[in-house]
C-alpha atoms as a PDB file:
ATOM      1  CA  UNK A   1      13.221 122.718 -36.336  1.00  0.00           C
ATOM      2  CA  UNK A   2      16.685 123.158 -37.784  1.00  0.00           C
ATOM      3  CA  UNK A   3      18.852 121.701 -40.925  1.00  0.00           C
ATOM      4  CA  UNK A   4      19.663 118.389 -41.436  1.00  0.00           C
ATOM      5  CA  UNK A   5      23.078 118.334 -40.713  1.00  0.00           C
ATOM      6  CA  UNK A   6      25.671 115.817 -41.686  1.00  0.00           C
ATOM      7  CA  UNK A   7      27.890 114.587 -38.778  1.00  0.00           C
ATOM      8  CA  UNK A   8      30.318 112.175 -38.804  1.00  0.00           C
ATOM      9  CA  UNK A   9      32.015 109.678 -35.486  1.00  0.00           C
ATOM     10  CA  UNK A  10      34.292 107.461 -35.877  1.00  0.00           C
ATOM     11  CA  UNK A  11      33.129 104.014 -34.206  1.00  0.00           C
ATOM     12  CA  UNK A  12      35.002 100.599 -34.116  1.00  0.00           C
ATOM     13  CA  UNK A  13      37.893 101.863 -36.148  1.00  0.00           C
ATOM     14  CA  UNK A  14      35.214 103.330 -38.852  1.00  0.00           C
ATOM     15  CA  UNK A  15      33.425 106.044 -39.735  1.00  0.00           C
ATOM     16  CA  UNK A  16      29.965 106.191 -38.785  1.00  0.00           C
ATOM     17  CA  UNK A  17      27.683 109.680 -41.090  1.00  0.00           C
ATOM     18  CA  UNK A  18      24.468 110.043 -40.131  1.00  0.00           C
ATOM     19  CA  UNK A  19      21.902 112.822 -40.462  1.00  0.00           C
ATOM     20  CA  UNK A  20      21.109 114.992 -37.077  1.00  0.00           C
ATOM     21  CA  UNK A  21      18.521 118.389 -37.077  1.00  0.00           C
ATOM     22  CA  UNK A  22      20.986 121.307 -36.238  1.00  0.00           C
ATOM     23  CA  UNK A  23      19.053 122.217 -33.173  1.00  0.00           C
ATOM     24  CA  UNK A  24      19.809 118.913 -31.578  1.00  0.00           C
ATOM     25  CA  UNK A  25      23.441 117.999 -32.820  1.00  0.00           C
ATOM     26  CA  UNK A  26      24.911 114.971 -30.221  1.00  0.00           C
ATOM     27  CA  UNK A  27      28.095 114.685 -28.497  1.00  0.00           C
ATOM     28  CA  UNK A  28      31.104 113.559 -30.359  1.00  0.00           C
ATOM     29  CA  UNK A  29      30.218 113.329 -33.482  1.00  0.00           C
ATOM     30  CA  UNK A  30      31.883 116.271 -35.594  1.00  0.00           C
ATOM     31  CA  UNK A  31      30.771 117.947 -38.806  1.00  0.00           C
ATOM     32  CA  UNK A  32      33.151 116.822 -41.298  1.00  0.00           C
ATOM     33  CA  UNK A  33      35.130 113.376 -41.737  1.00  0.00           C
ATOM     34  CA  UNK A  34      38.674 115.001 -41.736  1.00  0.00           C
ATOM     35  CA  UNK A  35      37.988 116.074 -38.057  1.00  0.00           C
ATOM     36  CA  UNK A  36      37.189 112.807 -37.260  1.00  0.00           C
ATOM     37  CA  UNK A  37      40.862 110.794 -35.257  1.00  0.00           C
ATOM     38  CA  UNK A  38      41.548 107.483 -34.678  1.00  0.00           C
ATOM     39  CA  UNK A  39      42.473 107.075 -30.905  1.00  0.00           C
ATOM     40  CA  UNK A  40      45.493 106.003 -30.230  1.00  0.00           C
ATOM     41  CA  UNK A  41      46.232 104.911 -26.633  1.00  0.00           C
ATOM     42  CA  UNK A  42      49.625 104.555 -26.508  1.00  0.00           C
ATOM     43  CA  UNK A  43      50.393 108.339 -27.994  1.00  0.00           C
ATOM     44  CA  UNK A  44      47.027 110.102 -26.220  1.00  0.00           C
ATOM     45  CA  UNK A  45      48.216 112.706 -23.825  1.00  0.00           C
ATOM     46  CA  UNK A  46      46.203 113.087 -20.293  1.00  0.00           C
ATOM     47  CA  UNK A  47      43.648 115.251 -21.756  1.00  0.00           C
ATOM     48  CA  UNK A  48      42.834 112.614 -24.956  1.00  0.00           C
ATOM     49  CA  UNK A  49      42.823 109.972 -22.323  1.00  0.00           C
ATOM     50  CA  UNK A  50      40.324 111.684 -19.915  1.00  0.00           C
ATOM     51  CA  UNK A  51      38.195 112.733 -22.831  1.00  0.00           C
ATOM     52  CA  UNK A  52      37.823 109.092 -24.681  1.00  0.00           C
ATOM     53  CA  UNK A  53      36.832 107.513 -20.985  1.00  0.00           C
ATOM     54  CA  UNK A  54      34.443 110.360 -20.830  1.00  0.00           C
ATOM     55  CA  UNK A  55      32.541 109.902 -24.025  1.00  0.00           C
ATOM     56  CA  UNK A  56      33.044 106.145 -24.542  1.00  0.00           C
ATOM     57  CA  UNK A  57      33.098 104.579 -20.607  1.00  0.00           C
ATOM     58  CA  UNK A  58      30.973 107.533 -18.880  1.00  0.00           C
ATOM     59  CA  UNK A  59      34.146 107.677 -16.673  1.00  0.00           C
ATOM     60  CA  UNK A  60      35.965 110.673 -15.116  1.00  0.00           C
ATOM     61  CA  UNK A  61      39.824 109.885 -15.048  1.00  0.00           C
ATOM     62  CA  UNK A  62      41.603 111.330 -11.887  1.00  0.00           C
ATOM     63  CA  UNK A  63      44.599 113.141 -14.150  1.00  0.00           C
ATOM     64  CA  UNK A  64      46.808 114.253 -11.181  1.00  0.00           C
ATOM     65  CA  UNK A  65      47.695 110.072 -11.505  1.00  0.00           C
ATOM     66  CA  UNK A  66      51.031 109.535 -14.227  1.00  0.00           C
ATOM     67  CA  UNK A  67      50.001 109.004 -18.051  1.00  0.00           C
ATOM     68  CA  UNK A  68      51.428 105.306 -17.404  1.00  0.00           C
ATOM     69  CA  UNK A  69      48.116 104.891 -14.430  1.00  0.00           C
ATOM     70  CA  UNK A  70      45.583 106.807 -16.663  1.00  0.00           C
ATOM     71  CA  UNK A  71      46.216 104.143 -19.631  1.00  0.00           C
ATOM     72  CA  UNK A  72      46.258 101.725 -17.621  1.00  0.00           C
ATOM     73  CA  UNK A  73      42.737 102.984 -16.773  1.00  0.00           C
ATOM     74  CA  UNK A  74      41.439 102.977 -20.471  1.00  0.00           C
ATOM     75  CA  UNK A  75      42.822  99.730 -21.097  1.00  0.00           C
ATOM     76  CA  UNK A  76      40.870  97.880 -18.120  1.00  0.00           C
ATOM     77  CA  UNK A  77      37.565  99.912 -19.291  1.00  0.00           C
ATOM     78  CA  UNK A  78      38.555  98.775 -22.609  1.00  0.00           C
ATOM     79  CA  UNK A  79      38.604  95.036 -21.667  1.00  0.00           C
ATOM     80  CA  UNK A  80      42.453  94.537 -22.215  1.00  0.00           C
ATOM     81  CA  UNK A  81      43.294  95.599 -18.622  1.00  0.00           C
ATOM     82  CA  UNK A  82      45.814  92.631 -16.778  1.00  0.00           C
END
């Protein structure tokens, strides 16, 4: 058994801290609050874009499609697609 270790997400447009043992720290949460970035679809390059569908959808983004496509994308996971 590890530390308890302080990690911080943010989640619906706040910060979320909760206490994790060291040996079994999740996926995307970080270790301090400054590390922690709004997303923000409209400046997100290709790479931000694949990663937030990743970790919040489950969904791999096919990035050889324009940045105009790929937001497109998020948005419809989202629930704001057209």
């Amino acid at each position: 058994m590890g530390n308890p270790t302080w990690m911080y997400r943010l989640k619906d447009g706040a910060v979320e801290a909760k206490i994790f043992d060291s040996d079994d720290l999740p996926k995307g949460w970080v270790d301090a609050p400054p590390k922690v970035e709004a997303f923000d679809l409209e400046t997100a390059d290709k790479n931000a874009l694949e990663a937030y569908a990743k970790e919040k959808h489950g969904v791999d983004l096919d990035k050889r499609k324009g940045i105009d496509k790929l937001r497109e994308q998020v948005r419809e996971l989202d629930g704001y697609g057209e």
